[in-house]
PDB file of N, CA and C in Angstrom:
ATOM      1  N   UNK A   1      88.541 167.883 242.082  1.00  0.00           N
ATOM      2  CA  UNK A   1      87.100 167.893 242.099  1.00  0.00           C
ATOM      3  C   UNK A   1      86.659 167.859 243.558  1.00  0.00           C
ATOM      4  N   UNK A   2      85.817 168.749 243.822  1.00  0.00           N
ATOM      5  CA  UNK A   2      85.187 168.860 245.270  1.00  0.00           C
ATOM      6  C   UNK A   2      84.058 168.179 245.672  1.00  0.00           C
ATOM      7  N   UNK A   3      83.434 167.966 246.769  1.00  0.00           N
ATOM      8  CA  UNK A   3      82.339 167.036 246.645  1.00  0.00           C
ATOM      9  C   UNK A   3      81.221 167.739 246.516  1.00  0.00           C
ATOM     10  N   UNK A   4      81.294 169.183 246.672  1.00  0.00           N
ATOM     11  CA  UNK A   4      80.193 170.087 246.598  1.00  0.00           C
ATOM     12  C   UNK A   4      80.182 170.175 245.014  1.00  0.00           C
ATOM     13  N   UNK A   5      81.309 169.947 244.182  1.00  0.00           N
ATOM     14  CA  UNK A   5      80.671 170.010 242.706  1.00  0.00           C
ATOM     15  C   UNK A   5      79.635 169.117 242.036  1.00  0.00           C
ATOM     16  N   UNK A   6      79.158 167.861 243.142  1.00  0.00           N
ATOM     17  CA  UNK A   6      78.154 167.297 243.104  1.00  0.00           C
ATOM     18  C   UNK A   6      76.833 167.553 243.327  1.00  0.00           C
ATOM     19  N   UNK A   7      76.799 168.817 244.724  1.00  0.00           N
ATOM     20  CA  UNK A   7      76.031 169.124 244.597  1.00  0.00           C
ATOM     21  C   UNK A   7      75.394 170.635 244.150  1.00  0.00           C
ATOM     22  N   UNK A   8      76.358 171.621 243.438  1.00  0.00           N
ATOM     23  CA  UNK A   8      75.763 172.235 242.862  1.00  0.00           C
ATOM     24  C   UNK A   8      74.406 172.165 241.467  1.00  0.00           C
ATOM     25  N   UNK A   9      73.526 173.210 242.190  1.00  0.00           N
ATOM     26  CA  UNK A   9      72.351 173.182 241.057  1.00  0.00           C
ATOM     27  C   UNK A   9      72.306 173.519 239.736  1.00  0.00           C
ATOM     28  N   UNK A  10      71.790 172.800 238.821  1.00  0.00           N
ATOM     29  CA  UNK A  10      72.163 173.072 237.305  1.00  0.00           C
ATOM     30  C   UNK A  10      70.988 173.688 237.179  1.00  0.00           C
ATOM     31  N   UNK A  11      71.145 174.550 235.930  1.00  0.00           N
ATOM     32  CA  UNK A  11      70.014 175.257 235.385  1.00  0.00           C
ATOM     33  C   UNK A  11      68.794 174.058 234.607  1.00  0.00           C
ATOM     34  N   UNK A  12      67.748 174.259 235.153  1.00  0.00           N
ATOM     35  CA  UNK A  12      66.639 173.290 234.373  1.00  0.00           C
ATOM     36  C   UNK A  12      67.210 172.944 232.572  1.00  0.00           C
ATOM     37  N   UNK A  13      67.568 174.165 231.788  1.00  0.00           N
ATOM     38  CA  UNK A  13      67.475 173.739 230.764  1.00  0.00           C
ATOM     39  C   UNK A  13      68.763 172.801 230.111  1.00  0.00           C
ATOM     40  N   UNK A  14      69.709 173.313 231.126  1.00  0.00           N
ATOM     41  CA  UNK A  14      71.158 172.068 231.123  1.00  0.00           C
ATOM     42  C   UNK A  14      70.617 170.749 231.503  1.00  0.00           C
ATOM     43  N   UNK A  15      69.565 170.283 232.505  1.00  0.00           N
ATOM     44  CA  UNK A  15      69.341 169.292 233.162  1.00  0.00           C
ATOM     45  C   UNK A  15      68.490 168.518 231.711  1.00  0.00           C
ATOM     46  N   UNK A  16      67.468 169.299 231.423  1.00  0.00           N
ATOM     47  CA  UNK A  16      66.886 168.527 230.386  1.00  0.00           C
ATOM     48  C   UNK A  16      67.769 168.190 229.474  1.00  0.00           C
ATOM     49  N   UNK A  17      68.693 169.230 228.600  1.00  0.00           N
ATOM     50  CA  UNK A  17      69.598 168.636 227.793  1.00  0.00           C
ATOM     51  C   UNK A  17      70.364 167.112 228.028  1.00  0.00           C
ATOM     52  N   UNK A  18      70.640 167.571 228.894  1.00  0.00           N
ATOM     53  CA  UNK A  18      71.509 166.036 229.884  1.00  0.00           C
ATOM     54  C   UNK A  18      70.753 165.043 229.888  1.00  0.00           C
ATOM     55  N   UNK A  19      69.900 164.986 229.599  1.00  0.00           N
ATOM     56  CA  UNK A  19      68.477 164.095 229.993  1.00  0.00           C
ATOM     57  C   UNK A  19      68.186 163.310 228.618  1.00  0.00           C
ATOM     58  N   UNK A  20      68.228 164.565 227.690  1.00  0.00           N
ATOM     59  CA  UNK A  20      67.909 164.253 225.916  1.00  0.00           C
ATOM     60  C   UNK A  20      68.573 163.684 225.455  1.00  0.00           C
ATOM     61  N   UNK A  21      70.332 163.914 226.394  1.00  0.00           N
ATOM     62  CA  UNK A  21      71.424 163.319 225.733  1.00  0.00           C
ATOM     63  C   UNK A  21      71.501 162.048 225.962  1.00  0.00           C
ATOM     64  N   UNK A  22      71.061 161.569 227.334  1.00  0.00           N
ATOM     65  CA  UNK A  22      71.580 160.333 227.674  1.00  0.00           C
ATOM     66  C   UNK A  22      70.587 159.280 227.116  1.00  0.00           C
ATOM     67  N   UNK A  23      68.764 159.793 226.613  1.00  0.00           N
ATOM     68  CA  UNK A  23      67.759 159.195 226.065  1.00  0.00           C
ATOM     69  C   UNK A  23      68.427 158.696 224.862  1.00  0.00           C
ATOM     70  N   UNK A  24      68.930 159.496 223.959  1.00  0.00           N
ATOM     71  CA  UNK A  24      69.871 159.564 222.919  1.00  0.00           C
ATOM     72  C   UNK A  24      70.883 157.829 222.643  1.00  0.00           C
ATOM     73  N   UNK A  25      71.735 158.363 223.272  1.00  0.00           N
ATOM     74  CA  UNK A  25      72.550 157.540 223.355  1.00  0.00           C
ATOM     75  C   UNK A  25      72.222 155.781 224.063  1.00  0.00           C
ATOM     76  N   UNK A  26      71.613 156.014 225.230  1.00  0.00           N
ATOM     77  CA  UNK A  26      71.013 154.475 225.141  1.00  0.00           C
ATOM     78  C   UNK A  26      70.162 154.296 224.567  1.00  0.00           C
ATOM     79  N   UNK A  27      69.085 154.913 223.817  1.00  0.00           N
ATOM     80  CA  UNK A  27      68.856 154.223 222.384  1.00  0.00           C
ATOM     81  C   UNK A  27      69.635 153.969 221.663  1.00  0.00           C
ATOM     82  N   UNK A  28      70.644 154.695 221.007  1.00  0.00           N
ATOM     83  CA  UNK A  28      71.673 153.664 219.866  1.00  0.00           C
ATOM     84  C   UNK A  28      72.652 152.717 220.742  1.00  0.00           C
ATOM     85  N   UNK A  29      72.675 152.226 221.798  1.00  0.00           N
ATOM     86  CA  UNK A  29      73.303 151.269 222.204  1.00  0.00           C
ATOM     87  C   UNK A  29      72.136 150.269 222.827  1.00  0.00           C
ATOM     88  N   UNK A  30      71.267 150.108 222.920  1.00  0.00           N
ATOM     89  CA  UNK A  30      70.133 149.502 223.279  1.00  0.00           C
ATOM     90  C   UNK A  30      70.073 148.867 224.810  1.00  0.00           C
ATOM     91  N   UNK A  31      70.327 150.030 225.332  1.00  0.00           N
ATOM     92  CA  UNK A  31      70.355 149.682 226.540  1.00  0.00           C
ATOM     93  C   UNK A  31      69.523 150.931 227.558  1.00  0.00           C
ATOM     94  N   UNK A  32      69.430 151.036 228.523  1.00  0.00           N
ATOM     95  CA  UNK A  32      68.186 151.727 229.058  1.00  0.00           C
ATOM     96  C   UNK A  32      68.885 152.941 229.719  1.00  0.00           C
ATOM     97  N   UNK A  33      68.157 154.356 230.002  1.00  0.00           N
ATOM     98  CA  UNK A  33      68.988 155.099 230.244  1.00  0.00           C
ATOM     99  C   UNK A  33      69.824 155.180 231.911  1.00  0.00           C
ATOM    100  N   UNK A  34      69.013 154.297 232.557  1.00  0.00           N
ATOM    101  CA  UNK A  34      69.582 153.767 234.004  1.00  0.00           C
ATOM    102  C   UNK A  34      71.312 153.081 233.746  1.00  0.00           C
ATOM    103  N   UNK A  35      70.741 152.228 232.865  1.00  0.00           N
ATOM    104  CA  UNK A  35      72.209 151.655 232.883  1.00  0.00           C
ATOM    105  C   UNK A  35      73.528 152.607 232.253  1.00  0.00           C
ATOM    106  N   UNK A  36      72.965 153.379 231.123  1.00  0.00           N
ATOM    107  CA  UNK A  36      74.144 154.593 230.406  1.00  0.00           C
ATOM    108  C   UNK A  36      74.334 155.058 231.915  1.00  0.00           C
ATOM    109  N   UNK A  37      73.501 156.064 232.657  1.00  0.00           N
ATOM    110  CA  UNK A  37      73.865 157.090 233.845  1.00  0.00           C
ATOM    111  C   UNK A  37      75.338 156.224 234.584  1.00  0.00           C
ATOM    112  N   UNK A  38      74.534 154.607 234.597  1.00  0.00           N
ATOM    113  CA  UNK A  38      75.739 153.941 235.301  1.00  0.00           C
ATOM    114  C   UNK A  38      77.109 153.818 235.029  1.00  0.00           C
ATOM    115  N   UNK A  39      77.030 153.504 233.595  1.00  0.00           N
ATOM    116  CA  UNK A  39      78.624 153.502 233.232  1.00  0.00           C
ATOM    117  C   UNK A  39      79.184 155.035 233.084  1.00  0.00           C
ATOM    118  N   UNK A  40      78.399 156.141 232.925  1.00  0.00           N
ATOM    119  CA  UNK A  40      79.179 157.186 232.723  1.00  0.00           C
ATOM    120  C   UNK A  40      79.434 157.529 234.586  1.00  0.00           C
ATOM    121  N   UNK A  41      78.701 157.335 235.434  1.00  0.00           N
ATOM    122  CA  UNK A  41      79.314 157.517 236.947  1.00  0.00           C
ATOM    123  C   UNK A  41      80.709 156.619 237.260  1.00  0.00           C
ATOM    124  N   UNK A  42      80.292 155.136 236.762  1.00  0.00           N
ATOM    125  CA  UNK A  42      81.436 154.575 236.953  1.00  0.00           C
ATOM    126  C   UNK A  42      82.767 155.208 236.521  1.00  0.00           C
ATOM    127  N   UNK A  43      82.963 155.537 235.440  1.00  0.00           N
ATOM    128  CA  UNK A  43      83.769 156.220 234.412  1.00  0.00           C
ATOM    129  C   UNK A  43      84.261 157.602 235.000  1.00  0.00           C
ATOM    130  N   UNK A  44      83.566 158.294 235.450  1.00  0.00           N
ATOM    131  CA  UNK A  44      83.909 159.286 236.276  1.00  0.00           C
ATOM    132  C   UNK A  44      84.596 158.816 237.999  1.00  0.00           C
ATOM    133  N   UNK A  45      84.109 157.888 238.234  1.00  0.00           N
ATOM    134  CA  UNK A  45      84.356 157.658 239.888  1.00  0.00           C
ATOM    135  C   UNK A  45      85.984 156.708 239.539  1.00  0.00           C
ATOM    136  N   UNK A  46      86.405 156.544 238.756  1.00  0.00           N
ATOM    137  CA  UNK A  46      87.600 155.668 238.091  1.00  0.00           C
ATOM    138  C   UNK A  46      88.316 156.394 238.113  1.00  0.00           C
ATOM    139  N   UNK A  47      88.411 157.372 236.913  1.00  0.00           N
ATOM    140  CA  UNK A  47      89.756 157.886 236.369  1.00  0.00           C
ATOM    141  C   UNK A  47      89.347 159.402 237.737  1.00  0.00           C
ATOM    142  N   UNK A  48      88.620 159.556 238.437  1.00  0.00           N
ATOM    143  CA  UNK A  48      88.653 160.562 239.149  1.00  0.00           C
ATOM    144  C   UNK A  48      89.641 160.618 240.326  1.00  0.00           C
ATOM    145  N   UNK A  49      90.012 158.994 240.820  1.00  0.00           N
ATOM    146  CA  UNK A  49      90.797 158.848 241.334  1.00  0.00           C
ATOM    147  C   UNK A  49      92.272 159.004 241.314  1.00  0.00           C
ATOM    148  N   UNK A  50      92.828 159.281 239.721  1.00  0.00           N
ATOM    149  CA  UNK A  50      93.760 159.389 239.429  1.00  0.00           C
ATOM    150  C   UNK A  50      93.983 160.902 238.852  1.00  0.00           C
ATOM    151  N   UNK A  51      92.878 161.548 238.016  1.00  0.00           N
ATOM    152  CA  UNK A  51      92.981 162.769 237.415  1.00  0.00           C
ATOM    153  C   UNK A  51      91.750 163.980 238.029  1.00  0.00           C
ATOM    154  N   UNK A  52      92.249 165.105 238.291  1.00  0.00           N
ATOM    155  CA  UNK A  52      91.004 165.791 238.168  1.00  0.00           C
ATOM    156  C   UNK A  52      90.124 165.924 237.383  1.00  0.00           C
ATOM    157  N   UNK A  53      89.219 166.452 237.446  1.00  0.00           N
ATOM    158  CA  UNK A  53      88.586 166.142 235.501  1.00  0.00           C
ATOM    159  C   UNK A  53      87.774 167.221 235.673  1.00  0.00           C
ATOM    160  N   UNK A  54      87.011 167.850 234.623  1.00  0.00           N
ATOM    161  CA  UNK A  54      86.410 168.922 234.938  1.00  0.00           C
ATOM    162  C   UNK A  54      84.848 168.064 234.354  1.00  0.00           C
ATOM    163  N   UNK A  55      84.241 168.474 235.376  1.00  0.00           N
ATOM    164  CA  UNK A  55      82.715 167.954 234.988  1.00  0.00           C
ATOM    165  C   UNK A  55      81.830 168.454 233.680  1.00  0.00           C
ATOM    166  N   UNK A  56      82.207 169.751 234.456  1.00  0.00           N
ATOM    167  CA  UNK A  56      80.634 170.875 233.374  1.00  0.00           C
ATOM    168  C   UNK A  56      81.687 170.361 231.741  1.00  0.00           C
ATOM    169  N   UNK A  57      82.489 170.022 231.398  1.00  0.00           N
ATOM    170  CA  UNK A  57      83.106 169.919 230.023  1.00  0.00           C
ATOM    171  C   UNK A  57      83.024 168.347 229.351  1.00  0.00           C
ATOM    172  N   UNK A  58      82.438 167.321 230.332  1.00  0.00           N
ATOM    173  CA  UNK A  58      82.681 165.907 230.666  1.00  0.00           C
ATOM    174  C   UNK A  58      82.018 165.839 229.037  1.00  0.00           C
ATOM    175  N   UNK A  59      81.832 164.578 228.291  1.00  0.00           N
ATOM    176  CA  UNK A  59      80.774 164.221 227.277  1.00  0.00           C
ATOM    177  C   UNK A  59      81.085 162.873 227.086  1.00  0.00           C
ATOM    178  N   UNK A  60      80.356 162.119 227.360  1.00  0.00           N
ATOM    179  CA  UNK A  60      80.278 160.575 227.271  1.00  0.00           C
ATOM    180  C   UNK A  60      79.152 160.139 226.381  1.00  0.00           C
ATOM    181  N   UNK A  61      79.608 159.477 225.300  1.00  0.00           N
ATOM    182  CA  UNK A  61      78.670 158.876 224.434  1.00  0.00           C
ATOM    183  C   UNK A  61      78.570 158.018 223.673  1.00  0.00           C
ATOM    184  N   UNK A  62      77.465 157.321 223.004  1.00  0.00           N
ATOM    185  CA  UNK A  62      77.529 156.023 222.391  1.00  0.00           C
ATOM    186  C   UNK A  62      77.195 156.336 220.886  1.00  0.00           C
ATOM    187  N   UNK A  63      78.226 156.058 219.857  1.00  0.00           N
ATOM    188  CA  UNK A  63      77.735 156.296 218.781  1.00  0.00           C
ATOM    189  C   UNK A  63      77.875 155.275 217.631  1.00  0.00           C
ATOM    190  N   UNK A  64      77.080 155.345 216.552  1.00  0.00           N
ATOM    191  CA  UNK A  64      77.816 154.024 215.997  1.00  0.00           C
ATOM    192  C   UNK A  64      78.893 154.029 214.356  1.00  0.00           C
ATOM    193  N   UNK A  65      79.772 153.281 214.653  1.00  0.00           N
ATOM    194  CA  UNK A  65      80.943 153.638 213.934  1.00  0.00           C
ATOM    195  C   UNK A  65      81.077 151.889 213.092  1.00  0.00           C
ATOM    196  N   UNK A  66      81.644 152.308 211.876  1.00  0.00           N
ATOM    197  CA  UNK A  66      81.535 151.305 210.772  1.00  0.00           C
ATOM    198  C   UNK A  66      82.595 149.940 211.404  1.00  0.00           C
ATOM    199  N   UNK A  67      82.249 148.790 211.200  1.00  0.00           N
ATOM    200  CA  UNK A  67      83.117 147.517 212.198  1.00  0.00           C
ATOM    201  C   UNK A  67      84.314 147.736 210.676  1.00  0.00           C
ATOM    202  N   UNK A  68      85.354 147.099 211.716  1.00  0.00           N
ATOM    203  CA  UNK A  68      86.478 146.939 210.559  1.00  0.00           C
ATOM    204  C   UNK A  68      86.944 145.315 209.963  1.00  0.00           C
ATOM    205  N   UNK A  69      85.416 144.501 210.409  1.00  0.00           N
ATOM    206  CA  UNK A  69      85.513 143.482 209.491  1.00  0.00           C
ATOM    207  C   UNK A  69      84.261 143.559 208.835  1.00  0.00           C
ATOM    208  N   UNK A  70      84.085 144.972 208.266  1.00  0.00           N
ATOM    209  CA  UNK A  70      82.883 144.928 206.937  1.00  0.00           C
ATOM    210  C   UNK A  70      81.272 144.581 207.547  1.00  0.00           C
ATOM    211  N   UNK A  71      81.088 144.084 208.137  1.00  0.00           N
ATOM    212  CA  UNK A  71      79.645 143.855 208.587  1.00  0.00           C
ATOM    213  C   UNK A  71      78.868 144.554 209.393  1.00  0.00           C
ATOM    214  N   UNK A  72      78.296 145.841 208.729  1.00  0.00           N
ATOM    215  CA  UNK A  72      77.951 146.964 209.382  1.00  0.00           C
ATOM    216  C   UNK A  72      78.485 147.658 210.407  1.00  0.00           C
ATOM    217  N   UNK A  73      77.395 148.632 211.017  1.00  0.00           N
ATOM    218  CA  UNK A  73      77.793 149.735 212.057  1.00  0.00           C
ATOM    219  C   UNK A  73      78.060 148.656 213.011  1.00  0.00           C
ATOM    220  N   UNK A  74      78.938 149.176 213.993  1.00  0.00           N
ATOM    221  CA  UNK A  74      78.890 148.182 215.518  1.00  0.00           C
ATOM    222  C   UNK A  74      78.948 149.812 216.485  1.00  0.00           C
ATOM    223  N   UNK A  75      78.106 149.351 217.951  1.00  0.00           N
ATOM    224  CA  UNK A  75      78.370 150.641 218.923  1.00  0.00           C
ATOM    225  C   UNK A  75      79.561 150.816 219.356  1.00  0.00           C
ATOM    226  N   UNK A  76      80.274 152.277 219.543  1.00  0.00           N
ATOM    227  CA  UNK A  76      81.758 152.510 220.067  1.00  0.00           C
ATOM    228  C   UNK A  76      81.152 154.097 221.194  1.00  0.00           C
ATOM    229  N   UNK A  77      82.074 154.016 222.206  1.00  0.00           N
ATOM    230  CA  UNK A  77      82.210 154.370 223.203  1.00  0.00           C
ATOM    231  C   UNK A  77      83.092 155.627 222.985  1.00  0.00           C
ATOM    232  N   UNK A  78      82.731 157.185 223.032  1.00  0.00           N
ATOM    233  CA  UNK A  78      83.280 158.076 223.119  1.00  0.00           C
ATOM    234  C   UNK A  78      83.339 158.921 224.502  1.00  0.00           C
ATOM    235  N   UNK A  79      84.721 159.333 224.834  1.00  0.00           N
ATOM    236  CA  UNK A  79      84.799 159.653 226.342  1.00  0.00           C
ATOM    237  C   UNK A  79      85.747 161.136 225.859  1.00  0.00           C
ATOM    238  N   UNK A  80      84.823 162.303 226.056  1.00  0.00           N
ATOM    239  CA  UNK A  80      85.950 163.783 226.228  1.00  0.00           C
ATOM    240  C   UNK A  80      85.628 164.214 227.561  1.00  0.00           C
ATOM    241  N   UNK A  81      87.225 163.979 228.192  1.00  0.00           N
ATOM    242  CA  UNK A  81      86.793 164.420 229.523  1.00  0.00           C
ATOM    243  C   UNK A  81      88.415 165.408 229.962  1.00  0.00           C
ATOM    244  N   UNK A  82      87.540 166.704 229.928  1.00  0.00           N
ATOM    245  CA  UNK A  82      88.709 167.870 230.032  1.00  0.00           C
ATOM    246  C   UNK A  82      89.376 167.138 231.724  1.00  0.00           C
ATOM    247  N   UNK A  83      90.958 167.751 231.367  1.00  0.00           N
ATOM    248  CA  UNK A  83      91.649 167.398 233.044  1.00  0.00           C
ATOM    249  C   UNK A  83      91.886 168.720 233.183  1.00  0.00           C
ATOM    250  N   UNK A  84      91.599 168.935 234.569  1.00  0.00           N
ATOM    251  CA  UNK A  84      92.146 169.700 235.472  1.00  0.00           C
ATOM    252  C   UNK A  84      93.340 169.611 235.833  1.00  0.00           C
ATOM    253  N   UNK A  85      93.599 168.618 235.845  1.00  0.00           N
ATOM    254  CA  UNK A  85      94.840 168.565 237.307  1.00  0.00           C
ATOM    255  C   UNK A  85      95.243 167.191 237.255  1.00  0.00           C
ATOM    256  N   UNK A  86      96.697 166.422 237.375  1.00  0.00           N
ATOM    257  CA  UNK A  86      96.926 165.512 237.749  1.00  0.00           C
ATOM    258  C   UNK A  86      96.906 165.171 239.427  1.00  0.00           C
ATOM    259  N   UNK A  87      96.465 163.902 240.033  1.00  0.00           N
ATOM    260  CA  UNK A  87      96.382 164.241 241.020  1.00  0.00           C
ATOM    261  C   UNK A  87      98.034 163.282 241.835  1.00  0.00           C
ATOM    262  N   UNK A  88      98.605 163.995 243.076  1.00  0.00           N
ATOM    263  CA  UNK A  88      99.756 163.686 243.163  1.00  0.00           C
ATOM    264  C   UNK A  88      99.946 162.315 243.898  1.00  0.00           C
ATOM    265  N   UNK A  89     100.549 161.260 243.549  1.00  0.00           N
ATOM    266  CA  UNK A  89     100.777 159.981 244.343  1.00  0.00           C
ATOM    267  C   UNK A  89     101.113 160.090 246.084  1.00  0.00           C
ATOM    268  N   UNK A  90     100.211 158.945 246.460  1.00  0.00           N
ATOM    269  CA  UNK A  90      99.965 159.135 248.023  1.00  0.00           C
ATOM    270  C   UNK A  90     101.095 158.344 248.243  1.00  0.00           C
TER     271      UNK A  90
END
């Protein structure tokens, strides 16, 4: 991953999507969309250190999935994040 893949420009209607998505998702985890942006940067700035990863394919999300001691939905954490590349030990 390059640092200019940060700053290439996205098309407005990718940006809004991205936008809808992340409104999305910290509503069903009840948390605000400042804080989602945060953990999905963190999450990226982590395993980026170890793997390439391909961005434009990234999808991080909060959805809610049945608890497995019976007492409703609880929130779970979904991470598809295509690799590029392993990156080689320094």
């Amino acid at each position: 991953m390059a640092i200019t893949d940060f700053f290439k420009k996205k098309a407005s209607g990718s940006v809004a999507k991205d936008r809808l998505k992340l409104v999305l998702v910290s509503d069903r985890a009840g948390c605000s969309p400042e804080v989602m942006e945060q953990i999905k940067n963190d999450i990226i700035a982590v395993i980026s250190k170890y793997i390439e990863i391909d961005l434009e394919g990234l999808d991080i999300k909060i959805t809610q999935t049945p608890s497995e001691s019976n007492n409703g939905n609880v929130p779970a954490l979904f991470a598809n994040i295509p690799i590029k590349d392993m990156k080689s030990k320094k």
